[in-house]
PDB file of N, CA and C in Angstrom:
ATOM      1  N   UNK A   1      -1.400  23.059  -2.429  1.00  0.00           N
ATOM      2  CA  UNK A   1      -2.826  23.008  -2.598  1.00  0.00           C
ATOM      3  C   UNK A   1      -3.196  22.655  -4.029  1.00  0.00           C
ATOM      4  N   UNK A   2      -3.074  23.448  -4.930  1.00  0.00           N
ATOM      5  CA  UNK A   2      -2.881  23.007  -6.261  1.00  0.00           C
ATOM      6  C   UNK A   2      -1.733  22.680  -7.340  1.00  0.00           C
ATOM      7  N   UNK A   3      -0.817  21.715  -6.260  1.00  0.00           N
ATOM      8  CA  UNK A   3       0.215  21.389  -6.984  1.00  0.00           C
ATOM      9  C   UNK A   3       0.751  19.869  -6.901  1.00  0.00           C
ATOM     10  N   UNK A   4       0.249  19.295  -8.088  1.00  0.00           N
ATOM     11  CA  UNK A   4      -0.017  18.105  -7.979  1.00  0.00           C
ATOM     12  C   UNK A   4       1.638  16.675  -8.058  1.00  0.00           C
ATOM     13  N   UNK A   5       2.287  17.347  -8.709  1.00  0.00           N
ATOM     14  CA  UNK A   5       3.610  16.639  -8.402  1.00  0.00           C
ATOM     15  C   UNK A   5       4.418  17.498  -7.394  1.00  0.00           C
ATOM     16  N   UNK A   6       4.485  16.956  -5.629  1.00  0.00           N
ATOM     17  CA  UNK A   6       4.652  17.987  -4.738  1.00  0.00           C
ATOM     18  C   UNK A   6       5.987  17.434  -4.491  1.00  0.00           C
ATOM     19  N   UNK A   7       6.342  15.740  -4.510  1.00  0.00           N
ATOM     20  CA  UNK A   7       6.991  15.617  -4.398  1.00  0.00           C
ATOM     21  C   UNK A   7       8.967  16.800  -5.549  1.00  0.00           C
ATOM     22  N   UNK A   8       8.443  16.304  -6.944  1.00  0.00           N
ATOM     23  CA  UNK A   8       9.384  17.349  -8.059  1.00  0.00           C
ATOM     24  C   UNK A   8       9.163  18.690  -7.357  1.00  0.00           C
ATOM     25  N   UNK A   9       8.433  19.198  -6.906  1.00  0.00           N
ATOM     26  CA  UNK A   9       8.161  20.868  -7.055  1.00  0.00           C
ATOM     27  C   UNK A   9       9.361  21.004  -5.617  1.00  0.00           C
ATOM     28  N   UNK A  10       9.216  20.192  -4.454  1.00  0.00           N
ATOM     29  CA  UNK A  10      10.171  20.706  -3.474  1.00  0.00           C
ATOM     30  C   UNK A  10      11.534  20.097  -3.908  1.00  0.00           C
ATOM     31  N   UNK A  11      12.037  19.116  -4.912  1.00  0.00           N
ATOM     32  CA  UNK A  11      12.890  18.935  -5.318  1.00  0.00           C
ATOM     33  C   UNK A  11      13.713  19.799  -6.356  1.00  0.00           C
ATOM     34  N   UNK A  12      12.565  20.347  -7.069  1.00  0.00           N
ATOM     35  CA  UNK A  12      13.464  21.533  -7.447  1.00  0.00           C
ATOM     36  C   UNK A  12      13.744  22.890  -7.000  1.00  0.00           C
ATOM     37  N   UNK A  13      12.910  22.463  -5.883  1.00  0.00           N
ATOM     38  CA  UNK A  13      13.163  24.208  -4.635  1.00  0.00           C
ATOM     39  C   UNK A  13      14.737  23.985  -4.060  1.00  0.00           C
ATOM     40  N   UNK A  14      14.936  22.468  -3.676  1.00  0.00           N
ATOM     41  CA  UNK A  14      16.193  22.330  -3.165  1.00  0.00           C
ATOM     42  C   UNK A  14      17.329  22.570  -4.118  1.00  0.00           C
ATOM     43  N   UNK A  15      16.715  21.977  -5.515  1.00  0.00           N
ATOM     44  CA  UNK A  15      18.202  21.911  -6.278  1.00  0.00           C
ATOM     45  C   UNK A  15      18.368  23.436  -6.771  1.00  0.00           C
ATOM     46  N   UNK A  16      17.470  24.542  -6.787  1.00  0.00           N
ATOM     47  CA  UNK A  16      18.440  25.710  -7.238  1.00  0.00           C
ATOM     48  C   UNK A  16      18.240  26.905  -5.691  1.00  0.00           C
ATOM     49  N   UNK A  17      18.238  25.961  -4.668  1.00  0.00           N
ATOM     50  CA  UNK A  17      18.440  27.140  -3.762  1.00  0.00           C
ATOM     51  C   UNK A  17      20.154  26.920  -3.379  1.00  0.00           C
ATOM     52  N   UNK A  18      20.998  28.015  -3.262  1.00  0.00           N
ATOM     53  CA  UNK A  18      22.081  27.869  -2.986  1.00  0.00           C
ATOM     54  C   UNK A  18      22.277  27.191  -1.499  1.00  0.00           C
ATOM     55  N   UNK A  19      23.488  26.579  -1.298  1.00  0.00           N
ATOM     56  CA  UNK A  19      24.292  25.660  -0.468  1.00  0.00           C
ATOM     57  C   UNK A  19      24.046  26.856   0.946  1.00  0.00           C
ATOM     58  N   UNK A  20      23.547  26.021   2.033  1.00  0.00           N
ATOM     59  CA  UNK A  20      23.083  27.097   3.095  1.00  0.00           C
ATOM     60  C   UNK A  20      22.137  27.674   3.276  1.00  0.00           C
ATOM     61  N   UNK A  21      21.059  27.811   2.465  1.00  0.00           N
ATOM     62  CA  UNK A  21      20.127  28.626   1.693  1.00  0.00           C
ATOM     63  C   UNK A  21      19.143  28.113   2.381  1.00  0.00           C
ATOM     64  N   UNK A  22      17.925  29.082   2.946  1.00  0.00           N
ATOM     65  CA  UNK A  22      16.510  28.651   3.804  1.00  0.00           C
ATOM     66  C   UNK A  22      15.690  28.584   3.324  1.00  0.00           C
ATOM     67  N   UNK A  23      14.853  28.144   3.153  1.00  0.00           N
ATOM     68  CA  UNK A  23      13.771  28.045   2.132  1.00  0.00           C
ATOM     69  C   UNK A  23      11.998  28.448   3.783  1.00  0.00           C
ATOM     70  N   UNK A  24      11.363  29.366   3.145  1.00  0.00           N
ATOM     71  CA  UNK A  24      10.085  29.254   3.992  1.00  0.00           C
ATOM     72  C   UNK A  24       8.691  28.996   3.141  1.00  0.00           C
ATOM     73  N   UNK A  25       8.329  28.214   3.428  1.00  0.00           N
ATOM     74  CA  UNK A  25       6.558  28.071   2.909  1.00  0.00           C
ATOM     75  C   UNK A  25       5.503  28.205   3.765  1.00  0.00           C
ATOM     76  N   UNK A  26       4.730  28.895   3.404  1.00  0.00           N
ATOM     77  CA  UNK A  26       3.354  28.753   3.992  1.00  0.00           C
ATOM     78  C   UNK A  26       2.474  28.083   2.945  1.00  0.00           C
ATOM     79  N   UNK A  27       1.645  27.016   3.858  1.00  0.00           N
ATOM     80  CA  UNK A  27       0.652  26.281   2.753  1.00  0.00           C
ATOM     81  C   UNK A  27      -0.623  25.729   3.761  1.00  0.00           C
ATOM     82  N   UNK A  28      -1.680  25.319   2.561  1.00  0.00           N
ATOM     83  CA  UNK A  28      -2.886  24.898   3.391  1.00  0.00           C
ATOM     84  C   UNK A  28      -2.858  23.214   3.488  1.00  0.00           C
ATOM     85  N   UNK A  29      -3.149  23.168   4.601  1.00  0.00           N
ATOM     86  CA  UNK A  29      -3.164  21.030   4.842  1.00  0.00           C
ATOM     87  C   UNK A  29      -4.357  20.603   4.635  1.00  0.00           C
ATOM     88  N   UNK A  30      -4.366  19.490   4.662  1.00  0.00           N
ATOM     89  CA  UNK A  30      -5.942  18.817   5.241  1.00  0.00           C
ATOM     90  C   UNK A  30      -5.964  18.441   6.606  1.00  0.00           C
ATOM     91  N   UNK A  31      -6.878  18.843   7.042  1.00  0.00           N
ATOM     92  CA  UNK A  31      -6.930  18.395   8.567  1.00  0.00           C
ATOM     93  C   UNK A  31      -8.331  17.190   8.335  1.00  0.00           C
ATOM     94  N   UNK A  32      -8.574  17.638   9.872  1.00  0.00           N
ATOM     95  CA  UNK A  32      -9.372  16.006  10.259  1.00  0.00           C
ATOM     96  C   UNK A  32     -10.862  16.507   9.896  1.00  0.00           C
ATOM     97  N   UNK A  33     -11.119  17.781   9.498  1.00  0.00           N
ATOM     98  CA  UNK A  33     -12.362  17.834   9.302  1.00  0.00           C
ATOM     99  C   UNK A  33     -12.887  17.027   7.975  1.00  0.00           C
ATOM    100  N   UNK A  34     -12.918  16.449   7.427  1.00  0.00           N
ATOM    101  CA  UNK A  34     -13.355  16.184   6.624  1.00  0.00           C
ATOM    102  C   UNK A  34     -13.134  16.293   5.140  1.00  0.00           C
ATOM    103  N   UNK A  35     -13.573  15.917   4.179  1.00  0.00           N
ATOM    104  CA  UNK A  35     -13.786  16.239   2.588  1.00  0.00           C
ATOM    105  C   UNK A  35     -13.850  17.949   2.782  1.00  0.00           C
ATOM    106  N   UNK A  36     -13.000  18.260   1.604  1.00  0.00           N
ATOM    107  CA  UNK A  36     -12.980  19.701   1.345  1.00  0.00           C
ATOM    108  C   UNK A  36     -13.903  20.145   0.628  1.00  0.00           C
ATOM    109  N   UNK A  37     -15.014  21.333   0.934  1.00  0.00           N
ATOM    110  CA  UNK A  37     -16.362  21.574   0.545  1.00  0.00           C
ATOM    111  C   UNK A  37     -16.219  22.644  -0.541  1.00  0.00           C
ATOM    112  N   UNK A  38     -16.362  22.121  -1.674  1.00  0.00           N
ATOM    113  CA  UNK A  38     -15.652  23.190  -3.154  1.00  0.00           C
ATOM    114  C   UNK A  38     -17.109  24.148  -3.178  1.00  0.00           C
ATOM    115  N   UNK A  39     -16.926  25.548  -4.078  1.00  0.00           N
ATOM    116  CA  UNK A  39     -14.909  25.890  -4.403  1.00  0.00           C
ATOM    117  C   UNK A  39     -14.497  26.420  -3.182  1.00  0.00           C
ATOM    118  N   UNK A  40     -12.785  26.065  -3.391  1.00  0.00           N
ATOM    119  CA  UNK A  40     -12.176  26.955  -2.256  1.00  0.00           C
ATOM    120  C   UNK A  40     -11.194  27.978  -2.782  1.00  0.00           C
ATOM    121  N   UNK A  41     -10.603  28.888  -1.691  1.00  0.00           N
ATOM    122  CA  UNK A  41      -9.828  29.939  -2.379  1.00  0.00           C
ATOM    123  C   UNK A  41      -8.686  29.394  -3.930  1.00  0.00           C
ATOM    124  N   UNK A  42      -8.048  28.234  -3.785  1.00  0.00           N
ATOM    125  CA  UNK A  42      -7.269  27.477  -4.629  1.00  0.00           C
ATOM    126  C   UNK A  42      -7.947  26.725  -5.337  1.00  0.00           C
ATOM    127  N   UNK A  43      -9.336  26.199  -5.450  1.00  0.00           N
ATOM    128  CA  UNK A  43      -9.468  25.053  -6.477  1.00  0.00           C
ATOM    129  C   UNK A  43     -11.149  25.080  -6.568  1.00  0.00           C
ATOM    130  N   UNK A  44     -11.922  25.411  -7.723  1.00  0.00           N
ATOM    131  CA  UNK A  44     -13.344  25.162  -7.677  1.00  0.00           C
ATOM    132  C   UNK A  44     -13.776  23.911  -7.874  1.00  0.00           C
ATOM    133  N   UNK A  45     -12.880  22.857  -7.829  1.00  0.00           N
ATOM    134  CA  UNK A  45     -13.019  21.594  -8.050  1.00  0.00           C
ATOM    135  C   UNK A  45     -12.731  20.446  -7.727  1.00  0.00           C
ATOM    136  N   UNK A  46     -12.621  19.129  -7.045  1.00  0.00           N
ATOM    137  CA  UNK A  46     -11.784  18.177  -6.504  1.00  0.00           C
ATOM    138  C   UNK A  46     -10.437  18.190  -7.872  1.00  0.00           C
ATOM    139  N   UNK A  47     -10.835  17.904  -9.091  1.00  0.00           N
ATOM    140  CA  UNK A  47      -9.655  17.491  -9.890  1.00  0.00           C
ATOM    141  C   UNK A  47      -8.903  18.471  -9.691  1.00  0.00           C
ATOM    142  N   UNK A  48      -8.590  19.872  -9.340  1.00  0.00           N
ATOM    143  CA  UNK A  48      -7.726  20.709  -9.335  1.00  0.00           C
ATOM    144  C   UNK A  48      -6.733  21.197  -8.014  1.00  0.00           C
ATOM    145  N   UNK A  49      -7.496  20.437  -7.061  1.00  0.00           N
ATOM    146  CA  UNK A  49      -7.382  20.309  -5.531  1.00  0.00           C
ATOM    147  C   UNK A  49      -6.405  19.104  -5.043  1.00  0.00           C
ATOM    148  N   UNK A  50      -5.123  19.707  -4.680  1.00  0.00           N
ATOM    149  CA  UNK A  50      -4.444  18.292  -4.332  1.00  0.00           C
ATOM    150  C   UNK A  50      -3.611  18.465  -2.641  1.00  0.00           C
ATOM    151  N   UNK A  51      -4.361  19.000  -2.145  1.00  0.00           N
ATOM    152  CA  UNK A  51      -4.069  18.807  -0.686  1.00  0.00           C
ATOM    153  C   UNK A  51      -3.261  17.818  -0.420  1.00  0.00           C
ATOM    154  N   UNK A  52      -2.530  17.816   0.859  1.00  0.00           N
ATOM    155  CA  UNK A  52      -1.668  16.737   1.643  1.00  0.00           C
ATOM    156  C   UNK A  52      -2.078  17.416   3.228  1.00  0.00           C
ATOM    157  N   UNK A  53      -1.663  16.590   3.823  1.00  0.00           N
ATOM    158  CA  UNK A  53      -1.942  16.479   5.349  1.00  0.00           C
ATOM    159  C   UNK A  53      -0.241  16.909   5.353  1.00  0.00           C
ATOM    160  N   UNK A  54      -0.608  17.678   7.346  1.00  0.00           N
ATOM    161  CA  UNK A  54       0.955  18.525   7.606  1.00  0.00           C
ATOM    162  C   UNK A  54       2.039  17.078   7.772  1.00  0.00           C
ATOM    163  N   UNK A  55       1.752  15.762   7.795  1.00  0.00           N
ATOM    164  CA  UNK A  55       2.913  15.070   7.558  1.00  0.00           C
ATOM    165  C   UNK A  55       3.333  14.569   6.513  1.00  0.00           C
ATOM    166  N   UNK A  56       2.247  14.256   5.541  1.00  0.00           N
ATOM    167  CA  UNK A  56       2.923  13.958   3.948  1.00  0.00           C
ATOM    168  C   UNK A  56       3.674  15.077   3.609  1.00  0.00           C
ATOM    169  N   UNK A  57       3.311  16.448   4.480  1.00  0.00           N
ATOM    170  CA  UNK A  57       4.295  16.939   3.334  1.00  0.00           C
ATOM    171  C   UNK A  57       5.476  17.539   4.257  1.00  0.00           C
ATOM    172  N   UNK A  58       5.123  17.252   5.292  1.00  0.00           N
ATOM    173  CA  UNK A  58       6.953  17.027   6.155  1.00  0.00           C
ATOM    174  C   UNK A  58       7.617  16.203   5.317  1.00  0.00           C
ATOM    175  N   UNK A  59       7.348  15.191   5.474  1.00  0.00           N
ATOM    176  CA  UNK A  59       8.121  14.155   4.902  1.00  0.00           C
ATOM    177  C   UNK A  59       8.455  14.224   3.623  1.00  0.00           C
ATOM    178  N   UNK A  60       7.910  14.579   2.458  1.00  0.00           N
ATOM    179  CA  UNK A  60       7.764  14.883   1.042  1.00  0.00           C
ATOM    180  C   UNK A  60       8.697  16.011   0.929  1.00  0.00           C
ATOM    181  N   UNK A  61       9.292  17.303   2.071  1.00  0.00           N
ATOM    182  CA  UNK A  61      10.250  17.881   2.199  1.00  0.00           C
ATOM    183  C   UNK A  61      11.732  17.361   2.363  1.00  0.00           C
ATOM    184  N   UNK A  62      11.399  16.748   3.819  1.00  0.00           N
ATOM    185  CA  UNK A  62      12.588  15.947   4.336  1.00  0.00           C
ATOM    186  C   UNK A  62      13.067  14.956   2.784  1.00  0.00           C
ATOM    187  N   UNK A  63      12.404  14.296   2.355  1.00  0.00           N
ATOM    188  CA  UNK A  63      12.592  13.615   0.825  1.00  0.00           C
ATOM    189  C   UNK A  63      13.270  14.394   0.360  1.00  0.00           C
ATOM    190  N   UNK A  64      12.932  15.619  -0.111  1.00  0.00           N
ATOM    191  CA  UNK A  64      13.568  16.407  -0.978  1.00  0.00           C
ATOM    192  C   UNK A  64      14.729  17.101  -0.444  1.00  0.00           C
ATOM    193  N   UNK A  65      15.348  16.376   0.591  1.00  0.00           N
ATOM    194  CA  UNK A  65      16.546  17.175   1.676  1.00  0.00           C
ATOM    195  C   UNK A  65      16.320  18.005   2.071  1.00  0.00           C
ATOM    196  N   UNK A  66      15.497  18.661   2.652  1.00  0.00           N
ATOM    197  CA  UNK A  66      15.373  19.846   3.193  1.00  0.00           C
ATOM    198  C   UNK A  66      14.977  19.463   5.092  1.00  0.00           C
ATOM    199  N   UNK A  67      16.419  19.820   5.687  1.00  0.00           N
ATOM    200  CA  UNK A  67      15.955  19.381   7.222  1.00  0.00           C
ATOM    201  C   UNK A  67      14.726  21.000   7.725  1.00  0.00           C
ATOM    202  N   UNK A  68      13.710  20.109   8.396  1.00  0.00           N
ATOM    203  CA  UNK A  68      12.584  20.921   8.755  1.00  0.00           C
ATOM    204  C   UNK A  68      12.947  21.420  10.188  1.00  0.00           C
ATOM    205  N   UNK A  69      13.609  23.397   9.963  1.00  0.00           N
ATOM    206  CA  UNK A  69      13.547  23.700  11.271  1.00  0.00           C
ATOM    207  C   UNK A  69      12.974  24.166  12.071  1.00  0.00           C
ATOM    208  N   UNK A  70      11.587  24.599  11.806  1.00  0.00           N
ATOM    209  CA  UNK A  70      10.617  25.490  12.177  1.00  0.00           C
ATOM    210  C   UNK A  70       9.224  24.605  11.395  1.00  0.00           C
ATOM    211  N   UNK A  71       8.273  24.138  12.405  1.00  0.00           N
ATOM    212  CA  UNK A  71       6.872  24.198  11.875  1.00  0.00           C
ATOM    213  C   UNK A  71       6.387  24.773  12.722  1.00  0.00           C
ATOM    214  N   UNK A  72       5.109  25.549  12.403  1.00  0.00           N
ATOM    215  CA  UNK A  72       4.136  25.951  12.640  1.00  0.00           C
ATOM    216  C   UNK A  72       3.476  26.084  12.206  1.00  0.00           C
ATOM    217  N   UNK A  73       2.125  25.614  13.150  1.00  0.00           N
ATOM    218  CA  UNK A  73       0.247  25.507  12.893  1.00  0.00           C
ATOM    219  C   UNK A  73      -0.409  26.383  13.306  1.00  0.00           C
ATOM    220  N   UNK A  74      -0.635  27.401  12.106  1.00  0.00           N
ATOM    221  CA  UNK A  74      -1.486  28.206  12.423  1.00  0.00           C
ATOM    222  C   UNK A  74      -3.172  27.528  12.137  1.00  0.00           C
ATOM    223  N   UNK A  75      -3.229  26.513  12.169  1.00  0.00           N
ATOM    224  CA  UNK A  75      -4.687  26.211  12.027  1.00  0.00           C
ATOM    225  C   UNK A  75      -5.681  26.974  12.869  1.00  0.00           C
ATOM    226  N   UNK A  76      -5.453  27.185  14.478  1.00  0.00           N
ATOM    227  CA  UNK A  76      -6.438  27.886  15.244  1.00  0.00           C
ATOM    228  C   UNK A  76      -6.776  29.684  14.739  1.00  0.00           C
ATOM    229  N   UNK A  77      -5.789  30.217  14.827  1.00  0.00           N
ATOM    230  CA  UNK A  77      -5.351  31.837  13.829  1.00  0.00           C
ATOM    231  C   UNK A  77      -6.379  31.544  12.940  1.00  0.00           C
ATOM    232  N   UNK A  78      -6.376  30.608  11.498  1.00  0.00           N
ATOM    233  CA  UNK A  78      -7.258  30.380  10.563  1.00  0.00           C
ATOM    234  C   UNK A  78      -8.425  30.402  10.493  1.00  0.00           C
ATOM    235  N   UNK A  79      -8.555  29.351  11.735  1.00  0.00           N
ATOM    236  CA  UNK A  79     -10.341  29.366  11.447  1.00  0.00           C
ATOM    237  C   UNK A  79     -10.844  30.294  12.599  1.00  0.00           C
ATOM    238  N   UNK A  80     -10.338  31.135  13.450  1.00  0.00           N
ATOM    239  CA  UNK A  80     -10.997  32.813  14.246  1.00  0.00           C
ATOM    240  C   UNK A  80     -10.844  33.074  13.098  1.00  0.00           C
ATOM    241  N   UNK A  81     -10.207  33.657  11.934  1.00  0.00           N
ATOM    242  CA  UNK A  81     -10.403  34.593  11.271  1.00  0.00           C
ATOM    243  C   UNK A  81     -11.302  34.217  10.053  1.00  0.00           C
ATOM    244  N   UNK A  82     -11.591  32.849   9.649  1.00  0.00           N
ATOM    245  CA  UNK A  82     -12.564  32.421   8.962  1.00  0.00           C
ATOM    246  C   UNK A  82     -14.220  32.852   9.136  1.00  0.00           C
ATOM    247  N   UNK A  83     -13.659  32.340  10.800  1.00  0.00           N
ATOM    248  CA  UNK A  83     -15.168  32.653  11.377  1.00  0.00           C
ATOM    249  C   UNK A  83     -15.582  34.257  11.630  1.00  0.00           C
ATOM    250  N   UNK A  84     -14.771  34.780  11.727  1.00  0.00           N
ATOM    251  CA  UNK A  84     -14.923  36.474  11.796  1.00  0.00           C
ATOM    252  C   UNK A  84     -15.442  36.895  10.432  1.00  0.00           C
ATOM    253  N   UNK A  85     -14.754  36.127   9.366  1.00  0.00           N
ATOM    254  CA  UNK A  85     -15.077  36.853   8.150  1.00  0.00           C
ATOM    255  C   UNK A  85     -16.269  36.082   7.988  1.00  0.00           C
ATOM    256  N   UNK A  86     -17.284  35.506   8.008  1.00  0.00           N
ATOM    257  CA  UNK A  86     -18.611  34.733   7.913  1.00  0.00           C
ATOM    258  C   UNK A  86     -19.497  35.877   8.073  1.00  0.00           C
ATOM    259  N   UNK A  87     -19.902  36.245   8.681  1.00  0.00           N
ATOM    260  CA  UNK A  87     -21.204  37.782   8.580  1.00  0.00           C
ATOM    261  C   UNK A  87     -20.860  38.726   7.437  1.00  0.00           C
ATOM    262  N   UNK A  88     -19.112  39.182   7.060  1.00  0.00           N
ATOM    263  CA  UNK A  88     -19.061  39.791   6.367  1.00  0.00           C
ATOM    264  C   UNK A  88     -19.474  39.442   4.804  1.00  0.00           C
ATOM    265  N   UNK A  89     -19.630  38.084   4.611  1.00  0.00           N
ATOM    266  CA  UNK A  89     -19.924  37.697   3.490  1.00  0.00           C
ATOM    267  C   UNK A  89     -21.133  36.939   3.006  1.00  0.00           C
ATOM    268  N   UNK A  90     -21.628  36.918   4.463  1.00  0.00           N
ATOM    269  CA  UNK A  90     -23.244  36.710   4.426  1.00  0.00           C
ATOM    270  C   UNK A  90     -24.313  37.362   3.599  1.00  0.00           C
ATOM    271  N   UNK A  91     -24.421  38.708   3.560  1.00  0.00           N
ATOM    272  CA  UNK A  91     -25.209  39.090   2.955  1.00  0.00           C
ATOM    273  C   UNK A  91     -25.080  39.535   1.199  1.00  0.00           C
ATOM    274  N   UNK A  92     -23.776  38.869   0.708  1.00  0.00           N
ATOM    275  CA  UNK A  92     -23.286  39.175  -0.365  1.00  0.00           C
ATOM    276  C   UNK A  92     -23.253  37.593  -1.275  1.00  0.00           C
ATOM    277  N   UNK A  93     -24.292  37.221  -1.433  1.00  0.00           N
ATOM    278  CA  UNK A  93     -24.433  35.452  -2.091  1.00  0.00           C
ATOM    279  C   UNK A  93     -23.814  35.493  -3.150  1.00  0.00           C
ATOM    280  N   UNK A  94     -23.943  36.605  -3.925  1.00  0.00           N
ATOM    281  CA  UNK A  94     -22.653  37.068  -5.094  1.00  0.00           C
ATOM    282  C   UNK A  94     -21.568  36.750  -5.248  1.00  0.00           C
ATOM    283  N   UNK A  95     -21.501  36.890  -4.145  1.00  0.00           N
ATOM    284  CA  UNK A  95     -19.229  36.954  -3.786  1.00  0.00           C
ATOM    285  C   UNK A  95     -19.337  35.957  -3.133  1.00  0.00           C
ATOM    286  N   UNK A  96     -18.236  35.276  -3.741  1.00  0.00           N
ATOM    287  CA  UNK A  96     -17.057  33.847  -3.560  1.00  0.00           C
ATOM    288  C   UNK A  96     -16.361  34.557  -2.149  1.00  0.00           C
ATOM    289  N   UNK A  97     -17.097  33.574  -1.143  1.00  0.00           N
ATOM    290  CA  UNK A  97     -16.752  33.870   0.393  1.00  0.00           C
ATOM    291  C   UNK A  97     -15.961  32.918   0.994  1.00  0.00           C
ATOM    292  N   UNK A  98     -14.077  33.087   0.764  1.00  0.00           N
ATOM    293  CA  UNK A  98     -13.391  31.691   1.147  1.00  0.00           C
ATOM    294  C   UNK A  98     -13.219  31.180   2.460  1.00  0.00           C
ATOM    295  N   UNK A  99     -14.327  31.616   3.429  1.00  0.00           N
ATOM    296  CA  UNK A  99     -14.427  31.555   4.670  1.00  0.00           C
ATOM    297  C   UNK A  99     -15.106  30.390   4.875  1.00  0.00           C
ATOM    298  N   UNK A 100     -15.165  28.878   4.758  1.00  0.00           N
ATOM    299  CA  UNK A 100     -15.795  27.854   4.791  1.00  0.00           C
ATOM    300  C   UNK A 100     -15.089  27.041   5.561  1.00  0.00           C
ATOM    301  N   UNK A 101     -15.987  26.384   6.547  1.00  0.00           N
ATOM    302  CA  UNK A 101     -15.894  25.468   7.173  1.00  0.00           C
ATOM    303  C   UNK A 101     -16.109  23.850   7.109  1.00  0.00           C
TER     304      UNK A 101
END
């Protein structure tokens, strides 16, 4: 999300994880909705915001040798619980509510 050389960053996840060694990430994609509506939990800004979609960064793994044995999309999980948290942060205009759609 805010890590802008993604390709180096999983290249050096591979080169000091030992021989055999699993590596797990959880991360946020871009999906098809659209332009990302700032701020979000990671970035109050486009310049600080460097999203990839879930296949640039398959592939941007696989690049970095890492065979992909497990994906999963929790996108649906995400946005029920986005949308659940929306009333709770309704009445608080104060507070940075990372529940956006």
């Amino acid at each position: 999300m805010n890590i802008q050389d993604r390709p180096r960053y999983y290249a050096e996840m591979r080169r000091v994880l030992k021989p055999g060694g699993r590596l797990a990430i959880q991360d946020v994609a871009q999906g098809p909705g659209g332009p990302v509506v700032f701020p979000v939990m990671w970035a109050d800004r486009p310049e600080i915001s460097f999203l990839r979609t879930p296949e640039e960064t398959r592939a941007m793994l696989e690049a970095a040798g890492f065979s992909v044995a497990q994906w999963i999309d929790n996108s649906e999980a995400a946005l029920i619980e986005a949308q659940a948290d929306e009333p709770r942060c309704a009445p608080r205009p104060d507070r940075r509510c990372w529940a956006s759609m």
